[in-house]
N, C-alpha and C. Protein backbone atom coordinates (compact mmCIF):
# COMPACT_ATOMS: atom_id res chain seq x y z
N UNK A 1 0.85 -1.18 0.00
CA UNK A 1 0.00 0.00 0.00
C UNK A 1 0.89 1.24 0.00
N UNK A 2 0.91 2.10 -0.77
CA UNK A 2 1.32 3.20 -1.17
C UNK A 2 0.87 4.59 -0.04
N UNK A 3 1.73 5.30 0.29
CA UNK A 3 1.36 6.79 1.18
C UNK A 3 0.51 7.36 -0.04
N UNK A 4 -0.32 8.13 1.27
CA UNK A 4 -1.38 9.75 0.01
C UNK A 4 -0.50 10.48 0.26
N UNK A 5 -0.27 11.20 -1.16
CA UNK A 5 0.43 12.39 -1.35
C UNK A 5 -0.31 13.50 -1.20
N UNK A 6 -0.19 14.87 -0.41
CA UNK A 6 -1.02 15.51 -0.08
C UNK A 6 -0.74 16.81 -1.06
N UNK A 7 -1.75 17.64 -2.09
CA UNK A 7 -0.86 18.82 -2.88
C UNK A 7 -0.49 19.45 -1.71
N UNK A 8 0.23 20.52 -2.32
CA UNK A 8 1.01 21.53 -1.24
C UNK A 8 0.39 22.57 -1.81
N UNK A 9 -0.37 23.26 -0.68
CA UNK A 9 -0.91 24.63 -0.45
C UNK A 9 -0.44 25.88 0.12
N UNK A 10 -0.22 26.66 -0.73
CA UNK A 10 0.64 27.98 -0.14
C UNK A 10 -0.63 29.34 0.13
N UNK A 11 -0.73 29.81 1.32
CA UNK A 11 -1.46 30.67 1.86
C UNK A 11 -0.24 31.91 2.00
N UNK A 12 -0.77 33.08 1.56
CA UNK A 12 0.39 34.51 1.96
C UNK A 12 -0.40 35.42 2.26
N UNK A 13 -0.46 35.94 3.54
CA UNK A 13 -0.71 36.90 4.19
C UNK A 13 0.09 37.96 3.61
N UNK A 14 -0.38 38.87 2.69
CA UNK A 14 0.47 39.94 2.08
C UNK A 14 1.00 41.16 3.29
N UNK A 15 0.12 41.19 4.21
CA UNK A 15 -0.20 42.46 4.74
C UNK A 15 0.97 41.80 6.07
N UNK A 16 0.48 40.35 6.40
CA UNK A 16 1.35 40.32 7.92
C UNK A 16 3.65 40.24 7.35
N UNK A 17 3.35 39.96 6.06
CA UNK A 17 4.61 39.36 5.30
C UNK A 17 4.68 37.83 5.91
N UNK A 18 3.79 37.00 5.80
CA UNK A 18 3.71 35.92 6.54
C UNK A 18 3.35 35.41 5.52
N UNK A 19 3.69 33.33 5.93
CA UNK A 19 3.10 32.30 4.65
C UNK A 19 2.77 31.30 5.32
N UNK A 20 1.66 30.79 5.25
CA UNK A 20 1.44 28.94 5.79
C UNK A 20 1.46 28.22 4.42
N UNK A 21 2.25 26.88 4.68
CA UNK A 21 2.56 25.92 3.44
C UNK A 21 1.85 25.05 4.12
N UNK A 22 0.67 24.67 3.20
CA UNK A 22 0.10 23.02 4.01
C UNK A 22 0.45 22.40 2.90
N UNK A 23 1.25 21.15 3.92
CA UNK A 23 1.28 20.27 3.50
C UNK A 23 0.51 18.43 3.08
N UNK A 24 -0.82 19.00 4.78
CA UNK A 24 -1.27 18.01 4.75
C UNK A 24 -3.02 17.99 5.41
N UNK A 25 -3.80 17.73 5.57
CA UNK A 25 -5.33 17.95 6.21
C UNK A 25 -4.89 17.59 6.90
N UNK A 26 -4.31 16.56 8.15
CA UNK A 26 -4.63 16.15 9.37
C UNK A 26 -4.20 17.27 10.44
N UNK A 27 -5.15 17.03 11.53
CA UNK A 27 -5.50 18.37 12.58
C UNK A 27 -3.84 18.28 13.64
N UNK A 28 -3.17 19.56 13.02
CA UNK A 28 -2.04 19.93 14.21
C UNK A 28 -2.11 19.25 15.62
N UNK A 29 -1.10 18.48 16.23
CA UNK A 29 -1.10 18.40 17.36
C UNK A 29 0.03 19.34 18.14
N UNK A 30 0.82 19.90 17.54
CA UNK A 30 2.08 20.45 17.94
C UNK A 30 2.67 21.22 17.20
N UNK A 31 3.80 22.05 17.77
CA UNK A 31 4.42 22.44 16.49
C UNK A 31 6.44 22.63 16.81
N UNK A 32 6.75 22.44 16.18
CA UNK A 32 8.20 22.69 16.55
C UNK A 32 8.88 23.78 15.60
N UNK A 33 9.74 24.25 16.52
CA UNK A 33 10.42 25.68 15.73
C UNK A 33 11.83 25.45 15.10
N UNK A 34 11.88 25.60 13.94
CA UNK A 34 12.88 25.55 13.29
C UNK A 34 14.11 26.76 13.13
N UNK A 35 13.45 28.05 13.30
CA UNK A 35 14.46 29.19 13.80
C UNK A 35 12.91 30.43 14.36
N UNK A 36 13.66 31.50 14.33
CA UNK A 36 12.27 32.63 15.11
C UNK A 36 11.41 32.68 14.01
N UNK A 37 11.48 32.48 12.71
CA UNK A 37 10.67 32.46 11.55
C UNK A 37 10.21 31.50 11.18
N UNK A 38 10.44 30.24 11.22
CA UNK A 38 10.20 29.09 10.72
C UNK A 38 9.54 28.25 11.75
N UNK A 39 8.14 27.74 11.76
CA UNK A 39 7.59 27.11 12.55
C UNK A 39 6.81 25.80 11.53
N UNK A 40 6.96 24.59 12.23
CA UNK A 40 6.60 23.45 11.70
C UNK A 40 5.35 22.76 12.05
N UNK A 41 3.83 22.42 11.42
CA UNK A 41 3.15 22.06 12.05
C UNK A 41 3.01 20.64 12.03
N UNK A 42 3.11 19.88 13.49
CA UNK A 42 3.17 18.42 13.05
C UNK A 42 1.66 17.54 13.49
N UNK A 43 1.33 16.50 13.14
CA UNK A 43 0.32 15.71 13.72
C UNK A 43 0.50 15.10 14.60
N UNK A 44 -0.19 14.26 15.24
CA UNK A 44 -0.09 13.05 16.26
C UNK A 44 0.77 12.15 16.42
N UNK A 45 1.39 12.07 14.86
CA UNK A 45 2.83 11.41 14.78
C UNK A 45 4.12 12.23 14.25
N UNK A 46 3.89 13.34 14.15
CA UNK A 46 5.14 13.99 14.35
C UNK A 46 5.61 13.73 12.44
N UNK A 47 4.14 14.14 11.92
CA UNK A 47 4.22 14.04 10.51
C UNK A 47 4.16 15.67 9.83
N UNK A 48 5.16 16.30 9.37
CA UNK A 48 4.83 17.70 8.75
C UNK A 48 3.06 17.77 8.33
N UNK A 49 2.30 19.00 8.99
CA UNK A 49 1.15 19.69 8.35
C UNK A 49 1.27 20.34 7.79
N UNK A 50 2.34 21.54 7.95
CA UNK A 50 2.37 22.54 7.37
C UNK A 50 3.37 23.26 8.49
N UNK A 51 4.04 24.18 7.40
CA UNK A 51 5.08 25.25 7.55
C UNK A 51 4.65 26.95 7.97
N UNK A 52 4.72 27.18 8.92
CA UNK A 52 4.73 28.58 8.72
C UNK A 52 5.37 29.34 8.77
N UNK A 53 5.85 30.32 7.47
CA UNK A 53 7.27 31.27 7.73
C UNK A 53 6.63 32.69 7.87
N UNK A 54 7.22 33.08 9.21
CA UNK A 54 6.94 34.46 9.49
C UNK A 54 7.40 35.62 8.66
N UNK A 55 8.78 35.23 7.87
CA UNK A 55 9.26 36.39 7.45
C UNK A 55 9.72 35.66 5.67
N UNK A 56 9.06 36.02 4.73
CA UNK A 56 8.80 36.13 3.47
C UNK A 56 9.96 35.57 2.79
N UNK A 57 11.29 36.29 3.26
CA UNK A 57 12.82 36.04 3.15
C UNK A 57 13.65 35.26 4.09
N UNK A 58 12.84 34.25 4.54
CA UNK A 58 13.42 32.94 5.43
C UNK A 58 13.68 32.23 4.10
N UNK A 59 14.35 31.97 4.51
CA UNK A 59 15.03 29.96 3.28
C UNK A 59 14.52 28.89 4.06
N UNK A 60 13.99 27.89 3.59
CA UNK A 60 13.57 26.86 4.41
C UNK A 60 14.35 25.71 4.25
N UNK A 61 15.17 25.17 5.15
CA UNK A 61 15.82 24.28 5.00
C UNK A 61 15.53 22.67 5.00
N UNK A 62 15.50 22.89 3.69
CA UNK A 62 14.36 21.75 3.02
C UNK A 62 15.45 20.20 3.68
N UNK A 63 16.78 19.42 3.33
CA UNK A 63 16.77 18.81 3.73
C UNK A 63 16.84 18.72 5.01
N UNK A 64 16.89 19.21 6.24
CA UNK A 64 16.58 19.23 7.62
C UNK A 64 14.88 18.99 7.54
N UNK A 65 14.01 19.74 7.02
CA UNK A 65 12.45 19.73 6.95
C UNK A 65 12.16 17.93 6.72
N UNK A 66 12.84 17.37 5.59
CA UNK A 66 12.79 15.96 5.00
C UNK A 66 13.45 15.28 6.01
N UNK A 67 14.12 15.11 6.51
CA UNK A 67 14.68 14.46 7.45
C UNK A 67 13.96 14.19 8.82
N UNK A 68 13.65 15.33 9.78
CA UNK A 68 13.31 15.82 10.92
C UNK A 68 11.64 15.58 10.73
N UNK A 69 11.27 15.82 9.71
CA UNK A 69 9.45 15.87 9.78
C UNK A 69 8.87 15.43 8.81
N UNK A 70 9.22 14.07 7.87
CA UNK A 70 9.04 13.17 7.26
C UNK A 70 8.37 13.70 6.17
N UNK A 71 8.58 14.60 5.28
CA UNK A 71 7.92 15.20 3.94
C UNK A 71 8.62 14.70 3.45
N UNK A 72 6.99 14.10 2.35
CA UNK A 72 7.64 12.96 1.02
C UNK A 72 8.42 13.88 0.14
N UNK A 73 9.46 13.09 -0.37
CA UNK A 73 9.68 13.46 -1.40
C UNK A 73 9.62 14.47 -2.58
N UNK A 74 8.33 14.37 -3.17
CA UNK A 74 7.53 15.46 -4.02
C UNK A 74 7.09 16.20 -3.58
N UNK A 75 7.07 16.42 -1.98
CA UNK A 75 6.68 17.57 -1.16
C UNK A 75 7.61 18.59 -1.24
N UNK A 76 9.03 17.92 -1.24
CA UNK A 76 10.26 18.80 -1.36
C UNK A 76 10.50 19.08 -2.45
N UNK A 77 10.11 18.56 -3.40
CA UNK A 77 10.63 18.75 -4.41
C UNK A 77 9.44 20.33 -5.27
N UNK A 78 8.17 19.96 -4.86
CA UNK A 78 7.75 21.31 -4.68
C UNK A 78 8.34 22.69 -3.66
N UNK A 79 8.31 22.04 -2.44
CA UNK A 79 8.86 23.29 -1.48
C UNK A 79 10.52 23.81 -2.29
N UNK A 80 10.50 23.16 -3.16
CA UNK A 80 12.01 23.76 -3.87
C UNK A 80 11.95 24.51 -4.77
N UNK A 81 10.78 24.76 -5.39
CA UNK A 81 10.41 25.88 -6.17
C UNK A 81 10.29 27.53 -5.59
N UNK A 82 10.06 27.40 -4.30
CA UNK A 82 9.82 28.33 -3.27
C UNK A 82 11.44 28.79 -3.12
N UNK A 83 12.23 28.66 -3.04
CA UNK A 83 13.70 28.68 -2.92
C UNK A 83 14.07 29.83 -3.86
N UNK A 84 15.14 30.85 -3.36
CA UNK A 84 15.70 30.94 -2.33
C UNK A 84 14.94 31.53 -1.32
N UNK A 85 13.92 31.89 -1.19
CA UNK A 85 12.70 32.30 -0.43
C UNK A 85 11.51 32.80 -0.98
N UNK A 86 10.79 32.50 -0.31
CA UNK A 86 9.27 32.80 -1.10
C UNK A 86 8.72 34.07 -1.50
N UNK A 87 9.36 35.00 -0.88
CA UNK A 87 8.82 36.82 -1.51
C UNK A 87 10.04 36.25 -2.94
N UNK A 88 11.07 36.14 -3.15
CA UNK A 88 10.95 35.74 -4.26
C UNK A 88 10.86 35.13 -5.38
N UNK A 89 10.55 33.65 -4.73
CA UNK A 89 9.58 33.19 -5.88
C UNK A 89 8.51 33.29 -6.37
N UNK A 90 7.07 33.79 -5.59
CA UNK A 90 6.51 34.53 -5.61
C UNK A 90 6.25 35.85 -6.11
N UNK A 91 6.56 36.91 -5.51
CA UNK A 91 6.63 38.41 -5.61
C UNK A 91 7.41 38.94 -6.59
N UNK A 92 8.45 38.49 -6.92
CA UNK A 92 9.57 38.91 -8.32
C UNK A 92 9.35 37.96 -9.34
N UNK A 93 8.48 36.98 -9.06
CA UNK A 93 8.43 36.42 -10.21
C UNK A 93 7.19 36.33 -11.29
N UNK A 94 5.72 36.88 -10.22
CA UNK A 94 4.59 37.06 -10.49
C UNK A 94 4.43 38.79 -11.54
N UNK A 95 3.98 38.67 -12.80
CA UNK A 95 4.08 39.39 -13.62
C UNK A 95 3.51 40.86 -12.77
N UNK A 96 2.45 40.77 -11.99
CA UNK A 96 1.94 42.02 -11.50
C UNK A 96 2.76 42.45 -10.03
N UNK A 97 3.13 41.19 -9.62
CA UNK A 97 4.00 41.29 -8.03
C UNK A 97 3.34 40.85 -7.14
N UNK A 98 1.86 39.88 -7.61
CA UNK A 98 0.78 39.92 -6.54
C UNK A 98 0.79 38.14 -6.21
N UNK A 99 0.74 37.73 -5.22
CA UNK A 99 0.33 36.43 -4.99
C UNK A 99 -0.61 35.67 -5.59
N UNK A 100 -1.63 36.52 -5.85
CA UNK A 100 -3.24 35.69 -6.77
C UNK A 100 -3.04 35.63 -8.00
N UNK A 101 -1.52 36.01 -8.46
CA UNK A 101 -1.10 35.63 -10.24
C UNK A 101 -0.87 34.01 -9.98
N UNK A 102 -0.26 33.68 -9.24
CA UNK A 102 0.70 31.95 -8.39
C UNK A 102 -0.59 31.11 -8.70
N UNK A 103 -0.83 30.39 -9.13
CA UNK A 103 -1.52 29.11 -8.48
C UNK A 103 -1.10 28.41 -7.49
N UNK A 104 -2.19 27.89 -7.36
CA UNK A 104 -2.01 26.92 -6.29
C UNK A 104 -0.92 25.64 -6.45
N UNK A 105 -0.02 25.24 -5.59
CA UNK A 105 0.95 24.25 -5.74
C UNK A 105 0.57 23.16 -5.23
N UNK A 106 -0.07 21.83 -6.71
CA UNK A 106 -0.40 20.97 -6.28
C UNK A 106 0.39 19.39 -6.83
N UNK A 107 1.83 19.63 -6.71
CA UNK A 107 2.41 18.55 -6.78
C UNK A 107 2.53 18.27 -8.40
N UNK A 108 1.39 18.85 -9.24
CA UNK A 108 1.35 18.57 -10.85
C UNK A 108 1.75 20.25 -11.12
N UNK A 109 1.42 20.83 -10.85
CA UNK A 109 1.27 22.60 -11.43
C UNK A 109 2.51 23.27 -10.79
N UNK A 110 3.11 24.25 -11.55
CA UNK A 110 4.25 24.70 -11.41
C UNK A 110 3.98 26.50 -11.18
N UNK A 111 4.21 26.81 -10.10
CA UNK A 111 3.79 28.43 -10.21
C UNK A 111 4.05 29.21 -11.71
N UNK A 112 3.04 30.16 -12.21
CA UNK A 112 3.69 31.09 -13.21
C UNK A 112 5.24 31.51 -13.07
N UNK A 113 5.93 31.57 -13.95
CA UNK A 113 6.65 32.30 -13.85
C UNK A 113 8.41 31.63 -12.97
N UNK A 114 8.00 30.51 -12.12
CA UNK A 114 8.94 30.17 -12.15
C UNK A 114 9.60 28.45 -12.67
């Protein structure tokens, strides 16, 4: 039996300079901090939910993230599009500068632009 791959959902608070990356539906039990910007949301088993970076121009240190909080594969390999941080993969790369140019990142779809 094969794992569900969950798409990866990027939420950006334009206004706070904040981002939640879900990675997964199951309900947070915890969360562990990866630096003052980088917060990890895990489940009941200590499975990545989702990422939240406080500050736009954090780097997320994807193999520590894969290692430490068990994101498949193609999870990273999306969260690597986001690189070298998300204001600019996002924001410099979106033709108007706006987040609602991006689609949604679902494991098949590749943001505009990058």
């Amino acid at each position: 039996m094969s794992a569900v791959i969950h798409p990866v959902r990027v939420e950006i608070d334009e206004q706070a300079q904040a981002a939640y990356v879900r990675l997964s539906d199951a309900e947070v039990a915890h969360t562990a901090e990866l630096s003052d910007c980088l917060l990890v949301d895990l489940d009941r088993y200590d499975m990545a939910v989702g990422i939240e970076i406080l500050d736009l121009d954090a780097r997320i240190p994807l193999a520590e993230v894969e290692r430490r909080f068990h994101i498949h594969s193609s999870q990273v390999d999306i969260l690597d599009l986001l690189q070298p941080t998300l204001r600019r993969a996002v924001f410099e790369q979106s033709p108007e500068g706006h987040a609602e140019t991006v689609p949604a990142l679902d494991g098949d779809a590749t943001p505009a632009g990058i």
